[in-house]
Protein backbone atom coordinates (compact mmCIF):
# COMPACT_ATOMS: atom_id res chain seq x y z
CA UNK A 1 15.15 -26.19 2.53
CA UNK A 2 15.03 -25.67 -1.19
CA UNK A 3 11.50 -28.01 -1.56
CA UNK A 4 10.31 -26.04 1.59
CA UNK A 5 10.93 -22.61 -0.26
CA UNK A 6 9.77 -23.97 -3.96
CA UNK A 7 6.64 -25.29 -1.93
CA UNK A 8 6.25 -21.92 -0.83
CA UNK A 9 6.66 -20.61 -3.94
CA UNK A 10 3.91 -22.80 -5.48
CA UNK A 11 1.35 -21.62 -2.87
CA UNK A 12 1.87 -17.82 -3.70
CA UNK A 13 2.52 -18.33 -7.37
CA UNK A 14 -0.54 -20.57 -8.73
CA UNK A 15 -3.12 -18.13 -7.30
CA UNK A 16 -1.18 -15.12 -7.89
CA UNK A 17 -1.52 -16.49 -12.03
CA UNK A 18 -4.96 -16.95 -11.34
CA UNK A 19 -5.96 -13.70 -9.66
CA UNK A 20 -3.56 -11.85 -12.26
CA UNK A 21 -4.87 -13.32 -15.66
CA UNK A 22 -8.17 -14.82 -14.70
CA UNK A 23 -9.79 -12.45 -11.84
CA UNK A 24 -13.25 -12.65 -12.26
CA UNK A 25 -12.32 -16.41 -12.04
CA UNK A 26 -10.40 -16.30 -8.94
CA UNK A 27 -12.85 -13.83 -6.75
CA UNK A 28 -15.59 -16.53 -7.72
CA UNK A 29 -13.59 -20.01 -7.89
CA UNK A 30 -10.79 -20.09 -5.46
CA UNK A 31 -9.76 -22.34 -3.93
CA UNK A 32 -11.82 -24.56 -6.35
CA UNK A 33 -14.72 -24.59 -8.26
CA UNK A 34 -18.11 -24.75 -6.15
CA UNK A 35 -16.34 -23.27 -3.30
CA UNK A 36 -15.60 -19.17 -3.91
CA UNK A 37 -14.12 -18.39 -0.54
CA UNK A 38 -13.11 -14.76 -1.89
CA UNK A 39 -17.19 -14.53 -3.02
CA UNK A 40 -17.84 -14.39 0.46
CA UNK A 41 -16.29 -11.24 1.01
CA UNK A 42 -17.99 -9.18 -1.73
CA UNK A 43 -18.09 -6.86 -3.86
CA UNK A 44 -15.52 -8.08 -6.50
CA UNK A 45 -13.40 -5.61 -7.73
CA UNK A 46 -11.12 -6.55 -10.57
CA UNK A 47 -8.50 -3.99 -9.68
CA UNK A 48 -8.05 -5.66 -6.09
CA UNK A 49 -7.68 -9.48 -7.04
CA UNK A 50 -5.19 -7.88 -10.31
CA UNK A 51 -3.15 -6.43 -7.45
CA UNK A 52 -3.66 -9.76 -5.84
CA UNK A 53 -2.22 -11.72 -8.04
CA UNK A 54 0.46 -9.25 -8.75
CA UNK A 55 1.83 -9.25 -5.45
CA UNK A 56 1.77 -12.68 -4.76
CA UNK A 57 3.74 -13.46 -7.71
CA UNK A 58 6.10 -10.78 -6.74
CA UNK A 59 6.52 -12.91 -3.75
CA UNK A 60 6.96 -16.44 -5.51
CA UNK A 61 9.64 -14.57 -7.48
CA UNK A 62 11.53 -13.85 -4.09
CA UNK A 63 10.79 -17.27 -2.96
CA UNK A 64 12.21 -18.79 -6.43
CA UNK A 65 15.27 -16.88 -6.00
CA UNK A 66 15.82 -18.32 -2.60
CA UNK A 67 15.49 -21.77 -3.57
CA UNK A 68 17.47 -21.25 -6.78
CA UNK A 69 20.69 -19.48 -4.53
CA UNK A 70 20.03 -20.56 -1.11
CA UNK A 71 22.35 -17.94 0.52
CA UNK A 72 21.12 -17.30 3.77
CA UNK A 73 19.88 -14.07 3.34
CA UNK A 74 17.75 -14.59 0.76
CA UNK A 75 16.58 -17.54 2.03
CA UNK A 76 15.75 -15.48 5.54
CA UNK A 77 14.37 -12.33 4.03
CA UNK A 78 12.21 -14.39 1.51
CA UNK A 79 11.11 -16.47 4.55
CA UNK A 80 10.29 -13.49 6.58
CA UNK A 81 8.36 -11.97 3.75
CA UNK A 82 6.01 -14.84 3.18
CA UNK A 83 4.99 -14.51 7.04
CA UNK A 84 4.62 -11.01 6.67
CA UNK A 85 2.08 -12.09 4.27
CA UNK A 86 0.87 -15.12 5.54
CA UNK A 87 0.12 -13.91 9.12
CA UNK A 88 -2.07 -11.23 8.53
CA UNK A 89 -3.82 -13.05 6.18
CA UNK A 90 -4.65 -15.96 8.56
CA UNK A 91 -5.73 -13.08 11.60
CA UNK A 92 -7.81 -11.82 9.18
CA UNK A 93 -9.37 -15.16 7.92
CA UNK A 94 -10.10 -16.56 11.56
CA UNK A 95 -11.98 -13.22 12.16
CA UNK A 96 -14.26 -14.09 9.44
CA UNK A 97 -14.67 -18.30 10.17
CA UNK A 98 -18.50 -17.37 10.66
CA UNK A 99 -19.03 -16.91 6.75
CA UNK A 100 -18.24 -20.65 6.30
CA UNK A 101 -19.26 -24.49 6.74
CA UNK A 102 -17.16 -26.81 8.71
CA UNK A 103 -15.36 -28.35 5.73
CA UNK A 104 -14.50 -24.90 4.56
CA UNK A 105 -13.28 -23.91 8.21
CA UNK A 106 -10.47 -26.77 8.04
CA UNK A 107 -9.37 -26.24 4.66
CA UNK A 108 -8.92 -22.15 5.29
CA UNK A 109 -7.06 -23.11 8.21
CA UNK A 110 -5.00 -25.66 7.08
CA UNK A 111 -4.01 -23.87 4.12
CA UNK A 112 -3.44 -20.78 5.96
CA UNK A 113 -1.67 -21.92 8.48
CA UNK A 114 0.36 -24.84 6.36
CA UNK A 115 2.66 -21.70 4.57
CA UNK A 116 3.45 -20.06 8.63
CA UNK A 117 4.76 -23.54 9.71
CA UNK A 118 7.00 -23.88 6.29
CA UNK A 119 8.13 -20.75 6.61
CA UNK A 120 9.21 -20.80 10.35
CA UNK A 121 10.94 -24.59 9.34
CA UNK A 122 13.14 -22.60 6.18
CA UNK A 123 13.85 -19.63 9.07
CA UNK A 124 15.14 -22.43 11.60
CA UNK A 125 16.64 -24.69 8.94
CA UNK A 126 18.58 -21.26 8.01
CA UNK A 127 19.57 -20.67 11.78
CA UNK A 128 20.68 -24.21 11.50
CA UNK A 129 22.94 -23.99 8.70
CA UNK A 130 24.68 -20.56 10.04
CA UNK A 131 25.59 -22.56 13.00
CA UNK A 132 27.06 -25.75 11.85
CA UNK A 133 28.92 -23.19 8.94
């Protein structure tokens, strides 16, 4: 459960840096260079991907504490709050499939639903552990 949650953690916190400290970077970049998946979805505004990254390390700082003291709680509320980010995004990304290739398709997918499944595995691992005490 810990890896799941520091896994977690390293999805939200690595582009939460990057949107943070490098935004005009991220909006054209992400996922990696040559791609700009946010570039599709103009115009960039610096404020937006700032608040970006600000949130999403906010997040990975919730997800770090989880891992760190794995009382069930935490590890449920910090579970819960990556699908409450996670699920919206990947409604909103599946809206907007049209703006991409095939290769591009798959990888948004994958990567947006990869962080759902992980989450709902640290939510049932947590069931789990309240039941065997």
């Amino acid at each position: 459960m810990r890896a799941a949650l520091v896994l977690l953690a390293l999805g939200q916190g690595l582009p939460g840096l990057w949107a943070l400290f490098a935004p005009r970077s991220f909006y054209g970049e992400f996922p990696f260079p040559g791609l700009g998946w946010v570039a599709r979805f103009p115009p960039y505004n610096e404020h937006l991907v700032r608040d970006l990254g600000a949130l999403s390390l906010g997040l990975t700082a919730v997800l770090i504490a989880a891992a760190v003291v794995p009382e069930r709680r935490l590890v449920r509320a910090a579970a819960f709050g990556c699908l409450g980010f996670t699920i919206p995004h990947l409604i909103f990304h599946v809206a907007h499939l049209g703006r991409f290739d095939t290769a591009d398709v798959v990888g948004q997918l994958v990567s947006q639903v990869a962080p759902i499944v992980v989450s709902g595995w640290v939510l049932l691992l947590s069931r789990r552990d309240r039941e065997t005490g």
